[in-house]
Protein backbone atom coordinates (compact mmCIF):
# COMPACT_ATOMS: atom_id res chain seq x y z
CA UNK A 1 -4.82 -13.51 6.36
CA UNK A 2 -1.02 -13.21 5.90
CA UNK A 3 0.71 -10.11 4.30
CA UNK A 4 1.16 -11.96 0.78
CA UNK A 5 -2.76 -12.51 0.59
CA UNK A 6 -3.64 -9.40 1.11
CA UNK A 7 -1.23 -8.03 -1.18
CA UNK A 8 -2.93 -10.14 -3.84
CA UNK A 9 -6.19 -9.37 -2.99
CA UNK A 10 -5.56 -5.30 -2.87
CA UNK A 11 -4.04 -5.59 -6.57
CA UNK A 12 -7.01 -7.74 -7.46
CA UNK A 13 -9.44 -4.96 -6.32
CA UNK A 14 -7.16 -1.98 -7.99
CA UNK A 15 -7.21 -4.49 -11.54
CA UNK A 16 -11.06 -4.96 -11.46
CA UNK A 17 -12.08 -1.72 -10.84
CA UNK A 18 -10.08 -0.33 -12.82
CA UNK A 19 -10.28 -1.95 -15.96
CA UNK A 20 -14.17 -1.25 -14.82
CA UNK A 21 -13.99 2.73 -14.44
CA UNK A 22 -11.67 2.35 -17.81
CA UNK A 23 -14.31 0.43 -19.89
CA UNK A 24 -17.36 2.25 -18.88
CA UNK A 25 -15.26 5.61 -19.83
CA UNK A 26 -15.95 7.07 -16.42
CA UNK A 27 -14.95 10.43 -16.59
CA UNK A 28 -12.48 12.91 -14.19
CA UNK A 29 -10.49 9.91 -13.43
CA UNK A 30 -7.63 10.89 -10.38
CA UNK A 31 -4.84 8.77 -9.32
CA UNK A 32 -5.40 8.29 -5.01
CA UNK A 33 -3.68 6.41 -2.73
CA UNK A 34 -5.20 3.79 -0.88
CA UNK A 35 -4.24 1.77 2.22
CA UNK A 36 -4.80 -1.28 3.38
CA UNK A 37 -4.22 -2.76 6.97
CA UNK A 38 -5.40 -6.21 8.34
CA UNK A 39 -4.04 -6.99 11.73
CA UNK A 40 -0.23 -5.73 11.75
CA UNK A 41 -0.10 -5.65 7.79
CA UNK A 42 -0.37 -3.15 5.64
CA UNK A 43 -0.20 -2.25 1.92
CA UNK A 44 -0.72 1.04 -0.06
CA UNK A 45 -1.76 1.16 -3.72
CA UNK A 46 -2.61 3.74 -6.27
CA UNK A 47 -5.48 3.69 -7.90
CA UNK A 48 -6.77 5.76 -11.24
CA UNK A 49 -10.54 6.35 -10.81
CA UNK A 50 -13.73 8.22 -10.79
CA UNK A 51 -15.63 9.18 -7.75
CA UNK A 52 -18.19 6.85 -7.81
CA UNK A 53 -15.52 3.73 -8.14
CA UNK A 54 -13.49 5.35 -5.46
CA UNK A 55 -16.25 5.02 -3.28
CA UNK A 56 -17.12 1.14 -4.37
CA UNK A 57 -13.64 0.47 -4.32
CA UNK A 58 -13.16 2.29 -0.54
CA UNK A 59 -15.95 0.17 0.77
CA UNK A 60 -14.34 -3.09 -0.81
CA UNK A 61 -11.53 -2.33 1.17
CA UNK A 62 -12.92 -1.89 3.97
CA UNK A 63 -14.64 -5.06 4.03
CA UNK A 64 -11.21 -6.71 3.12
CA UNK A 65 -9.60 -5.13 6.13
CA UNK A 66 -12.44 -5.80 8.62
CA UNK A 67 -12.87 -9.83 7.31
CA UNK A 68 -12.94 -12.14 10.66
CA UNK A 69 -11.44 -15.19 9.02
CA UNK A 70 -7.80 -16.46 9.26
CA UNK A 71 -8.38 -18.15 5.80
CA UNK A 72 -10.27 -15.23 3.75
CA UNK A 73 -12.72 -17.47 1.86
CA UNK A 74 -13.95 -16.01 -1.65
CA UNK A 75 -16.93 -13.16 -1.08
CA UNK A 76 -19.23 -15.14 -2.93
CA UNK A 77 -18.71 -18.06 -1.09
CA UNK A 78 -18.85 -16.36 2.61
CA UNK A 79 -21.55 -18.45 5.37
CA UNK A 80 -21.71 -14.62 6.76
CA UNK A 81 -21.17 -11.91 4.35
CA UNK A 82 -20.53 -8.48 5.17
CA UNK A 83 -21.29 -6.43 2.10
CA UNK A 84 -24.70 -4.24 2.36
CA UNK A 85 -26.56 -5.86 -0.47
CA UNK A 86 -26.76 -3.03 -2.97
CA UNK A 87 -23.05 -2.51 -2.31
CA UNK A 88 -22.92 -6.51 -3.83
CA UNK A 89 -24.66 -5.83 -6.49
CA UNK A 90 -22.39 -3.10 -7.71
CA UNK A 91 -19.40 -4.81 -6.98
CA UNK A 92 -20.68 -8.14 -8.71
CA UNK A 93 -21.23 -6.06 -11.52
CA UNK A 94 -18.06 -4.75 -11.57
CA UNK A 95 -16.17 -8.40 -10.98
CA UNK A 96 -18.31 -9.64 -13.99
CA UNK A 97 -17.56 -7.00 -16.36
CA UNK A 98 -13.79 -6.86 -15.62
CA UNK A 99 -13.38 -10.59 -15.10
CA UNK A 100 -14.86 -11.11 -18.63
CA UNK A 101 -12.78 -8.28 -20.02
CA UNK A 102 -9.43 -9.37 -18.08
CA UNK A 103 -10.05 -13.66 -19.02
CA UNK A 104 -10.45 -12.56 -23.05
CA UNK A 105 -7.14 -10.13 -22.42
CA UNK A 106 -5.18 -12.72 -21.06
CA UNK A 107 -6.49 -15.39 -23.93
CA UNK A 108 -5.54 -12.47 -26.50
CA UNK A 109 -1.94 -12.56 -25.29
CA UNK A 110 -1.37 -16.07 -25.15
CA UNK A 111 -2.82 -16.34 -28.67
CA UNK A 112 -0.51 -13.77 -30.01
CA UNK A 113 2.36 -15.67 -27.95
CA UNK A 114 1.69 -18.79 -29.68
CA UNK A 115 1.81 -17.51 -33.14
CA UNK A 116 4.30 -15.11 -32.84
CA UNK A 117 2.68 -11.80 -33.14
């Protein structure tokens, strides 16, 4: 995994969980710091969440920095996953609810685009 890919993956994680903790109305929401390293890469990004998605986020992280493969194949996809599988199911739920949210954002946007509003 190069240092562009796991840029993009980091601000992937910090979107979905985010617009997760947001949406649920998770309450005592902090801005932290988080760091990622793969290898001799690195990236830090702030996050604004609640204890419990700090935690789900942390251990997504983890599992990004830790991932064997050169080519980081999608999660879902993986022949040998890492994630414990109640820490899956959380995280699925959280990549469902925020992809939904985040797809009918984006077609929002480029509706308003289009007619000019």
């Amino acid at each position: 995994m190069d240092k562009n890919k796991l840029q993009s993956e980091a601000a992937t994680l910090k979107l979905f969980f985010e617009s997760y903790c947001e949406g649920n109305s998770h309450a005592k929401r902090l801005v932290r710091d988080f760091t990622c390293r793969h290898r001799d890469f690195e990236c830090t990004m702030q996050v604004e969440l609640c204890d419990e998605c700090v935690a789900m986020v942390g251990y997504a992280i983890e599992r990004l920095e830790k991932c064997p493969y050169e080519e980081k194949p999608k999660c879902r996809k993986c022949k040998e996953p890492c994630y414990e599988k109640s820490m899956w199911k959380k995280t699925a739920k959280v990549m469902r609810y925020s992809g939904m949210r985040l797809g009918l954002l984006k077609a929002k946007r480029a509706a308003l685009k289009i007619f000019g509003m």
